[in-house]
PDB file of N, CA and C in Angstrom:
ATOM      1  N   UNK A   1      95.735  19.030  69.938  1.00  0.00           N
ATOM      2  CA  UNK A   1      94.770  19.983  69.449  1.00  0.00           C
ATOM      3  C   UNK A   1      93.969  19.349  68.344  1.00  0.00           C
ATOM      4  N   UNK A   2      92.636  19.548  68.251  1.00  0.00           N
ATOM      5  CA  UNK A   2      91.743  18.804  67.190  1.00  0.00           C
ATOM      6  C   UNK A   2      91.512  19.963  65.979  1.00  0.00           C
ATOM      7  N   UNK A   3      91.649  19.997  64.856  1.00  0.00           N
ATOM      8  CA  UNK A   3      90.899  21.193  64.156  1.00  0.00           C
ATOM      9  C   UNK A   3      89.738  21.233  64.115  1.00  0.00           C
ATOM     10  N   UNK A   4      89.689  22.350  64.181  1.00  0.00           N
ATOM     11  CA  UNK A   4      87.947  22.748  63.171  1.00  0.00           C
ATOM     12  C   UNK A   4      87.288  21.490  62.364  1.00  0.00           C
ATOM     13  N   UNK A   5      85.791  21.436  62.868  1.00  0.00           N
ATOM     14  CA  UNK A   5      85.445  20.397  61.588  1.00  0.00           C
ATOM     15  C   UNK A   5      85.728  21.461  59.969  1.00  0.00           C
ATOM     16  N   UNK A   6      86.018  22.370  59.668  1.00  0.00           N
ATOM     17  CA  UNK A   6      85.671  23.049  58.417  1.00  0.00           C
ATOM     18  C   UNK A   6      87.116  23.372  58.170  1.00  0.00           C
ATOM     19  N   UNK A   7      88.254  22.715  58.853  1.00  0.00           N
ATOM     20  CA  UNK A   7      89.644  23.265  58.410  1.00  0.00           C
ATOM     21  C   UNK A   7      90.328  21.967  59.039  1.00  0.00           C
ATOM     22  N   UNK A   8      91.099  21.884  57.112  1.00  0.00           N
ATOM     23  CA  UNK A   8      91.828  20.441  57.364  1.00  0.00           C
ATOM     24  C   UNK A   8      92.772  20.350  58.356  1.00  0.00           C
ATOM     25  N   UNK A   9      93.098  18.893  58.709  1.00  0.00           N
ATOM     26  CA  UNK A   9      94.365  18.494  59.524  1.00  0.00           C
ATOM     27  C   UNK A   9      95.653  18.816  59.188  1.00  0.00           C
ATOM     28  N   UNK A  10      96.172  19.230  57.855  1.00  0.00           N
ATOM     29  CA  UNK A  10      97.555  19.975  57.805  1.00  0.00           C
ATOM     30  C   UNK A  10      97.325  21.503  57.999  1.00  0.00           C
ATOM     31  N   UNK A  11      96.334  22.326  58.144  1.00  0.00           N
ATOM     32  CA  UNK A  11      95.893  23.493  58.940  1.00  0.00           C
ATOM     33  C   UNK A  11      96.325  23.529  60.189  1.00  0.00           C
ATOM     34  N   UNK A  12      95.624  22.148  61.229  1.00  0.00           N
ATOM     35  CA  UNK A  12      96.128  22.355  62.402  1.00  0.00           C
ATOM     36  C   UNK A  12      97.980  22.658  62.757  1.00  0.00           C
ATOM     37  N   UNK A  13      98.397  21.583  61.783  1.00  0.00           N
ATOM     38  CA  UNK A  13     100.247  21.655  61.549  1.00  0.00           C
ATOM     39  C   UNK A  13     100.753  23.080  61.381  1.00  0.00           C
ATOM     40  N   UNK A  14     100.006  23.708  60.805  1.00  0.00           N
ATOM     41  CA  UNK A  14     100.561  25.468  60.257  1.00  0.00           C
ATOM     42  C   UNK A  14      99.935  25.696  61.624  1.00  0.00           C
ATOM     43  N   UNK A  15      98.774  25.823  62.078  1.00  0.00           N
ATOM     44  CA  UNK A  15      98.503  26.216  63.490  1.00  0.00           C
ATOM     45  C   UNK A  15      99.985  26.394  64.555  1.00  0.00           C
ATOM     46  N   UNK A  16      99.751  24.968  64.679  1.00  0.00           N
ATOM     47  CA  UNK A  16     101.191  24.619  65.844  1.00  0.00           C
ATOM     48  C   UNK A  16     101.977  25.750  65.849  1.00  0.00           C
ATOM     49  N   UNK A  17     102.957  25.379  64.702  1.00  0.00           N
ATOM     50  CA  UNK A  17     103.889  26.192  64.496  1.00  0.00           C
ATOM     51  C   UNK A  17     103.743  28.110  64.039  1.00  0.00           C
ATOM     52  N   UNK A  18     102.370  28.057  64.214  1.00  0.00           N
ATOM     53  CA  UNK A  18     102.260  29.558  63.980  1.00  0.00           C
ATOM     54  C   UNK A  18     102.123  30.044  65.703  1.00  0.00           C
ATOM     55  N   UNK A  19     101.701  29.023  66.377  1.00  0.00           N
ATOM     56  CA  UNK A  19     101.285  29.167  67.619  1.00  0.00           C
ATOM     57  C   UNK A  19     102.649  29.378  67.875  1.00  0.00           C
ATOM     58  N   UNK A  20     103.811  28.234  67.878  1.00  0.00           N
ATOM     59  CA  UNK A  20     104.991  28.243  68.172  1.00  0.00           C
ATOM     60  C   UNK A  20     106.048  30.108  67.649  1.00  0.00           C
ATOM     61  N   UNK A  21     105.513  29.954  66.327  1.00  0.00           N
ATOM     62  CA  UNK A  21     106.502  32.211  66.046  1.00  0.00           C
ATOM     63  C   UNK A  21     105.670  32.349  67.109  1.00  0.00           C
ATOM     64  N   UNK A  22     104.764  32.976  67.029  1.00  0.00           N
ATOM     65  CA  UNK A  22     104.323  34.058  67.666  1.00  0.00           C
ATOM     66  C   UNK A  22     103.680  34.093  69.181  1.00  0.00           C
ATOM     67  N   UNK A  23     104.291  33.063  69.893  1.00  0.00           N
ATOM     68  CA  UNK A  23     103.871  32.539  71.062  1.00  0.00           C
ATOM     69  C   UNK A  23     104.277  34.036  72.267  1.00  0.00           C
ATOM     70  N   UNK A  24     105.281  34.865  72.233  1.00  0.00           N
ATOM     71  CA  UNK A  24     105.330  35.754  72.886  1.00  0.00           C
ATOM     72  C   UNK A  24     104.511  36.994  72.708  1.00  0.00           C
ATOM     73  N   UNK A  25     104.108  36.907  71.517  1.00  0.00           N
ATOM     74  CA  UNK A  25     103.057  37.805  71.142  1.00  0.00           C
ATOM     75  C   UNK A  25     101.819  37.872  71.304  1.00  0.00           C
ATOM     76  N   UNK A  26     100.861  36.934  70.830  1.00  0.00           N
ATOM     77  CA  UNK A  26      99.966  36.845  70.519  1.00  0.00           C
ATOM     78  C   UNK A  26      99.205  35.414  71.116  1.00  0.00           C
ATOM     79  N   UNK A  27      97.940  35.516  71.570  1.00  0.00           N
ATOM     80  CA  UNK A  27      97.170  34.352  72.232  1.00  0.00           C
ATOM     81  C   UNK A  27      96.984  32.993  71.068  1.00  0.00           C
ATOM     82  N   UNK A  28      97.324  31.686  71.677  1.00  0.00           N
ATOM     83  CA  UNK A  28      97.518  30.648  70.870  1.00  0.00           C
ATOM     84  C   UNK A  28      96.046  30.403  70.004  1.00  0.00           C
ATOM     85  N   UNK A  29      94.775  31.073  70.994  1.00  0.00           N
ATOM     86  CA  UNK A  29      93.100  30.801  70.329  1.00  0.00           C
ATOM     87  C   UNK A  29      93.314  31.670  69.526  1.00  0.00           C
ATOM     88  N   UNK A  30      93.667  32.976  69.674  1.00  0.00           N
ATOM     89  CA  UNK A  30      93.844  34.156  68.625  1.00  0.00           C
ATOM     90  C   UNK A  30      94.363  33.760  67.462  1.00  0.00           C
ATOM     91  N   UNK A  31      95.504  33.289  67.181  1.00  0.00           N
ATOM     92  CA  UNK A  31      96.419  32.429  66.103  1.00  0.00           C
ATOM     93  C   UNK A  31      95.333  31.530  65.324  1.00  0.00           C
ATOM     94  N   UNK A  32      95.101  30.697  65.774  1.00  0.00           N
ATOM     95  CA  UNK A  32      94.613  29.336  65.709  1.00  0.00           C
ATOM     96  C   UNK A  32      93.242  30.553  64.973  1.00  0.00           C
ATOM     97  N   UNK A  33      92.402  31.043  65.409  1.00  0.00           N
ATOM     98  CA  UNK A  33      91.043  31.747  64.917  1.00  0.00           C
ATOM     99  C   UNK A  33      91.572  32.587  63.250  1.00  0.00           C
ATOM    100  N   UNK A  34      92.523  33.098  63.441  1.00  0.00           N
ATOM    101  CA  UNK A  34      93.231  33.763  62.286  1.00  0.00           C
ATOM    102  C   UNK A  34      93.507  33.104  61.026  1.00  0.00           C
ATOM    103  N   UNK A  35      94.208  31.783  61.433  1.00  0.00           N
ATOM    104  CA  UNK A  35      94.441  30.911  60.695  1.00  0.00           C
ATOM    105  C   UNK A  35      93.410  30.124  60.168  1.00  0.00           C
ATOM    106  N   UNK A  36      92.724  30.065  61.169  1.00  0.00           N
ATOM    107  CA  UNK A  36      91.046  29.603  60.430  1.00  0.00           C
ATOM    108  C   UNK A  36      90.197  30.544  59.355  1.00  0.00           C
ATOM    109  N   UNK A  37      90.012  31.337  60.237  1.00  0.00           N
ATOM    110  CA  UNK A  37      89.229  32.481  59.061  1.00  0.00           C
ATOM    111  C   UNK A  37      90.070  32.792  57.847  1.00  0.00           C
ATOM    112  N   UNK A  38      91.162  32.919  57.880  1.00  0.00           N
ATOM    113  CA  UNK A  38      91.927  32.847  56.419  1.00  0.00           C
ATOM    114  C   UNK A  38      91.633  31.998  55.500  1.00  0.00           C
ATOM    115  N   UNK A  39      91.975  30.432  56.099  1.00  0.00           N
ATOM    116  CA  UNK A  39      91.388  29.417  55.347  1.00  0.00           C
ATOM    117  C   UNK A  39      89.837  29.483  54.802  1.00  0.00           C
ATOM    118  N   UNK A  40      88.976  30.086  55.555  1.00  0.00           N
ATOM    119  CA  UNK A  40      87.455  29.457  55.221  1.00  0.00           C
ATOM    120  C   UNK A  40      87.160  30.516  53.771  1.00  0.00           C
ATOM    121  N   UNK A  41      88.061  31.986  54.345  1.00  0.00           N
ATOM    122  CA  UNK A  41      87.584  32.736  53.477  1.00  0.00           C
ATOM    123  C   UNK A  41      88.399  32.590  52.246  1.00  0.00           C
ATOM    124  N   UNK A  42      89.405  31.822  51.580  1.00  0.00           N
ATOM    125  CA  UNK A  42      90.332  31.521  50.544  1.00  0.00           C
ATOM    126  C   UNK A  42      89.203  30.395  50.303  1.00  0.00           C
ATOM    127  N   UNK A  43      88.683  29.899  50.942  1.00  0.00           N
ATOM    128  CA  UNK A  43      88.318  27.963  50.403  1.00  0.00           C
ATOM    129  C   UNK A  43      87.016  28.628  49.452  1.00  0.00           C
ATOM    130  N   UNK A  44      86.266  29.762  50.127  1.00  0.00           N
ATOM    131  CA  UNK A  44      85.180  30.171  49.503  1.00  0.00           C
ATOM    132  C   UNK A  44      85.007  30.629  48.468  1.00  0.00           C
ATOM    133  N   UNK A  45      86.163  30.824  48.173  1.00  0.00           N
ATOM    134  CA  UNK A  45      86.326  31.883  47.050  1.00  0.00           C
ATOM    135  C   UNK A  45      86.894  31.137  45.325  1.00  0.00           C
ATOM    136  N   UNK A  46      88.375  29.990  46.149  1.00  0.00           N
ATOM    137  CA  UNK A  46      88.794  29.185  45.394  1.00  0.00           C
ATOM    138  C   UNK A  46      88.044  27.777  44.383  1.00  0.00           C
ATOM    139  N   UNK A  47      88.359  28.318  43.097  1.00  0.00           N
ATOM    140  CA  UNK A  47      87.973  27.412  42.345  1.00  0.00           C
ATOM    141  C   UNK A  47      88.925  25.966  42.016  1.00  0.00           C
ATOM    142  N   UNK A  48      90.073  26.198  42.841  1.00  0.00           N
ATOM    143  CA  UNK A  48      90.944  24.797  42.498  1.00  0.00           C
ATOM    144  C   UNK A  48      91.749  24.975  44.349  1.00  0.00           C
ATOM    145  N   UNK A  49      91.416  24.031  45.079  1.00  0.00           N
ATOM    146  CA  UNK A  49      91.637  23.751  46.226  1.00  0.00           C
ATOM    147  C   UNK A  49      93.192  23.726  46.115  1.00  0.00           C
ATOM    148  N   UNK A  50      93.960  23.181  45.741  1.00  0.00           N
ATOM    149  CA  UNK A  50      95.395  22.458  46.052  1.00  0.00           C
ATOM    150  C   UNK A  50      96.099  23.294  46.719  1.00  0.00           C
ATOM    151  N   UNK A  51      95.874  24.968  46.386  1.00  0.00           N
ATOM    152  CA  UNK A  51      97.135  26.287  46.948  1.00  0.00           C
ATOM    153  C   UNK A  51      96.124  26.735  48.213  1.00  0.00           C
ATOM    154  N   UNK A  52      95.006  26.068  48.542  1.00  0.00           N
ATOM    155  CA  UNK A  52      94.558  26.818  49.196  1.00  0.00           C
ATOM    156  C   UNK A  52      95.387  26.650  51.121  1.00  0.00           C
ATOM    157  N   UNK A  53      95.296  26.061  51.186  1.00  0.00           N
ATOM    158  CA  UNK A  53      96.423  25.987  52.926  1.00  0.00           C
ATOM    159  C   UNK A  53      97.444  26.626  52.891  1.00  0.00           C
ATOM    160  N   UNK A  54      98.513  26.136  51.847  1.00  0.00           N
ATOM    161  CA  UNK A  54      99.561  27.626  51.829  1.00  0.00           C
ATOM    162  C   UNK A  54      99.534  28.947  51.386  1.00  0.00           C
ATOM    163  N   UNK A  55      98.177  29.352  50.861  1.00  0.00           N
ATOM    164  CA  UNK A  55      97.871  30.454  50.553  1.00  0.00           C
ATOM    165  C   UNK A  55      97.355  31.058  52.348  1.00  0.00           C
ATOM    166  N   UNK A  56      96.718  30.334  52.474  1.00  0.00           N
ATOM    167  CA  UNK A  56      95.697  30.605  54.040  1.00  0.00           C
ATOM    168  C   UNK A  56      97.125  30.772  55.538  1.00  0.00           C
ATOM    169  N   UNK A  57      98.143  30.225  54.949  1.00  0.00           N
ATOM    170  CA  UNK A  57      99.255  30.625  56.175  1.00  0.00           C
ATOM    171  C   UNK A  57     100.034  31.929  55.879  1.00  0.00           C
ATOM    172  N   UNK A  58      99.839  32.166  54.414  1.00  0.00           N
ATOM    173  CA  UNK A  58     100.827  33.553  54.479  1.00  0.00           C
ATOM    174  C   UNK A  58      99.651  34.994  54.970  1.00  0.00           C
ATOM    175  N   UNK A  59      98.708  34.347  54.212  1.00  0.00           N
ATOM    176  CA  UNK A  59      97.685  35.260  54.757  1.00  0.00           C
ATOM    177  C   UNK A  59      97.711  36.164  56.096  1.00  0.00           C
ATOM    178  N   UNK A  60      97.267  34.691  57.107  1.00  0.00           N
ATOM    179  CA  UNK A  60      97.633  34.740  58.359  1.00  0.00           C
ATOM    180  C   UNK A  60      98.788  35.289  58.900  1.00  0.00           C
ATOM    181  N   UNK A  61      99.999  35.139  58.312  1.00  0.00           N
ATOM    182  CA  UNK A  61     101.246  35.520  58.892  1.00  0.00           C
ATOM    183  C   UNK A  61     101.360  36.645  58.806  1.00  0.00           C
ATOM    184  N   UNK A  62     100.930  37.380  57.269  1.00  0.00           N
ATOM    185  CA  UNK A  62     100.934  38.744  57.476  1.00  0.00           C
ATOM    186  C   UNK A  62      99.891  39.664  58.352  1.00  0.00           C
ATOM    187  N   UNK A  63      98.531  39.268  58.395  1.00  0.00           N
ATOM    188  CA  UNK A  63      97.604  39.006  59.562  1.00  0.00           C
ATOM    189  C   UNK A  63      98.433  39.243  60.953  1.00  0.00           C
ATOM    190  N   UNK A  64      98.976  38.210  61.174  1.00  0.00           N
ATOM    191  CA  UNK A  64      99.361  37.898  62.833  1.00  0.00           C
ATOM    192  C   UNK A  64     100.449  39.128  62.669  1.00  0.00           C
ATOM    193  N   UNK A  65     101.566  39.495  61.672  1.00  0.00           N
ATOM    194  CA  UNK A  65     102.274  40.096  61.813  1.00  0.00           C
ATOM    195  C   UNK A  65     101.939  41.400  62.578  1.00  0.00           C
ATOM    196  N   UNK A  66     100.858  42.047  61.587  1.00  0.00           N
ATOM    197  CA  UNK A  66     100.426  43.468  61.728  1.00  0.00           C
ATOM    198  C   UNK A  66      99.587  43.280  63.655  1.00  0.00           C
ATOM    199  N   UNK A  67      99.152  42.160  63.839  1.00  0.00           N
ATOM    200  CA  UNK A  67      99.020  42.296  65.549  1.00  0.00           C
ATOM    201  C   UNK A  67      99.277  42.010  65.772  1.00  0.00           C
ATOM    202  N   UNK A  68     100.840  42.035  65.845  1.00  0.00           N
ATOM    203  CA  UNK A  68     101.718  41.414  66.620  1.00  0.00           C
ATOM    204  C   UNK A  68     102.700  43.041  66.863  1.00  0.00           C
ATOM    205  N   UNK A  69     102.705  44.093  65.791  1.00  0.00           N
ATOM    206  CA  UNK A  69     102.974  44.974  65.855  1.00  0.00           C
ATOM    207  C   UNK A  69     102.508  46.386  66.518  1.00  0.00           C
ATOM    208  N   UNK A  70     100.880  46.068  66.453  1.00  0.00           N
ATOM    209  CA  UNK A  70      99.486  46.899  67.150  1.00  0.00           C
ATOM    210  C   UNK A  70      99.972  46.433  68.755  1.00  0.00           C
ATOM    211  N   UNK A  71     100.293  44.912  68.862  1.00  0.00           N
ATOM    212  CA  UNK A  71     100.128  44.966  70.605  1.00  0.00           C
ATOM    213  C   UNK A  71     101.674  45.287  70.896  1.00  0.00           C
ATOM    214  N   UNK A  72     102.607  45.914  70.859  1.00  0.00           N
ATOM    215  CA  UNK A  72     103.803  46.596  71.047  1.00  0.00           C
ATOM    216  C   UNK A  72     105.084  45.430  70.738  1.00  0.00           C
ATOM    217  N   UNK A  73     104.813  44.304  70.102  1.00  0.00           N
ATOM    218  CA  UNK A  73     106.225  43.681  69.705  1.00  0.00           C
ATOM    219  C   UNK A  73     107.112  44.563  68.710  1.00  0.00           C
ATOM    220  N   UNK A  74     107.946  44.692  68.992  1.00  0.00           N
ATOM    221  CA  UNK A  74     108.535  45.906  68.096  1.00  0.00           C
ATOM    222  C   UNK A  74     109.306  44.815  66.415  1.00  0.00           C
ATOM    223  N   UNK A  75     109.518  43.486  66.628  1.00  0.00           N
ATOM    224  CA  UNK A  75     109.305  43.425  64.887  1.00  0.00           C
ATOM    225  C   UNK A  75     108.451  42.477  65.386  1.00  0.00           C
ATOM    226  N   UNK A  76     107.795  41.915  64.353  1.00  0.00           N
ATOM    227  CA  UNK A  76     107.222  40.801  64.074  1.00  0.00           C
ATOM    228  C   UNK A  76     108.211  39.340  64.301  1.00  0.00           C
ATOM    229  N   UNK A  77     107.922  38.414  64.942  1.00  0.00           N
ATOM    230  CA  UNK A  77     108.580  37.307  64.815  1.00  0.00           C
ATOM    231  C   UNK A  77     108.797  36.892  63.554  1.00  0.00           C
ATOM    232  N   UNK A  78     110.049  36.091  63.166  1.00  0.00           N
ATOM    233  CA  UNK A  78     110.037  35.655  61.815  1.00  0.00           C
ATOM    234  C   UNK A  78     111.327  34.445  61.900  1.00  0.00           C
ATOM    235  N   UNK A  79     110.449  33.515  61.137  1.00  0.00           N
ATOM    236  CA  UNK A  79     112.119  32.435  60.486  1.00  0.00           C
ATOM    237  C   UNK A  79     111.759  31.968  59.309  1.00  0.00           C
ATOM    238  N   UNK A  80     112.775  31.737  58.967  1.00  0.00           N
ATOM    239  CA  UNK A  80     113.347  31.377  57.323  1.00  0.00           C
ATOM    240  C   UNK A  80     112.709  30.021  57.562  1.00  0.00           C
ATOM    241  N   UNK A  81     111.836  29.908  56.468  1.00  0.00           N
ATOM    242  CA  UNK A  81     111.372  28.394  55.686  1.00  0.00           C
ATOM    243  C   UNK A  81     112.345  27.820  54.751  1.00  0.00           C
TER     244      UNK A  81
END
């Protein structure tokens, strides 16, 4: 998978593995789009880059969670970091 020109290469890495939770749930472009727009809209905003990727995956996770719950998974996928 290539990223986004506008979303770094350890983005795509949180991708993967976000693709990987929520793979019974939710479409891998869907994920992958989520995880993007999180990022672009944290990068825009942020005045010191460094938190911005792990800020942009919890985002997303809680994101993916709540449609992951709308399309009838009854919990949200989840594992311990």
């Amino acid at each position: 998978m290539t990223a986004e020109p506008d979303v770094p290469v350890v983005t795509a890495a949180v991708a993967e593995r976000l693709v990987e939770r929520y793979r019974d749930a939710l479409a891998p472009e869907l994920i992958r789009e989520v995880l993007a727009d999180a990022h672009r809209n944290l990068r825009s905003q942020a005045r010191i880059s460094a938190y911005v990727s792990v800020l942009a995956e919890r985002d997303a996770e809680h994101r993916l969670d709540e449609l992951a719950r709308r399309n009838g998974s009854e919990t949200a996928p989840r594992t311990t970091s």
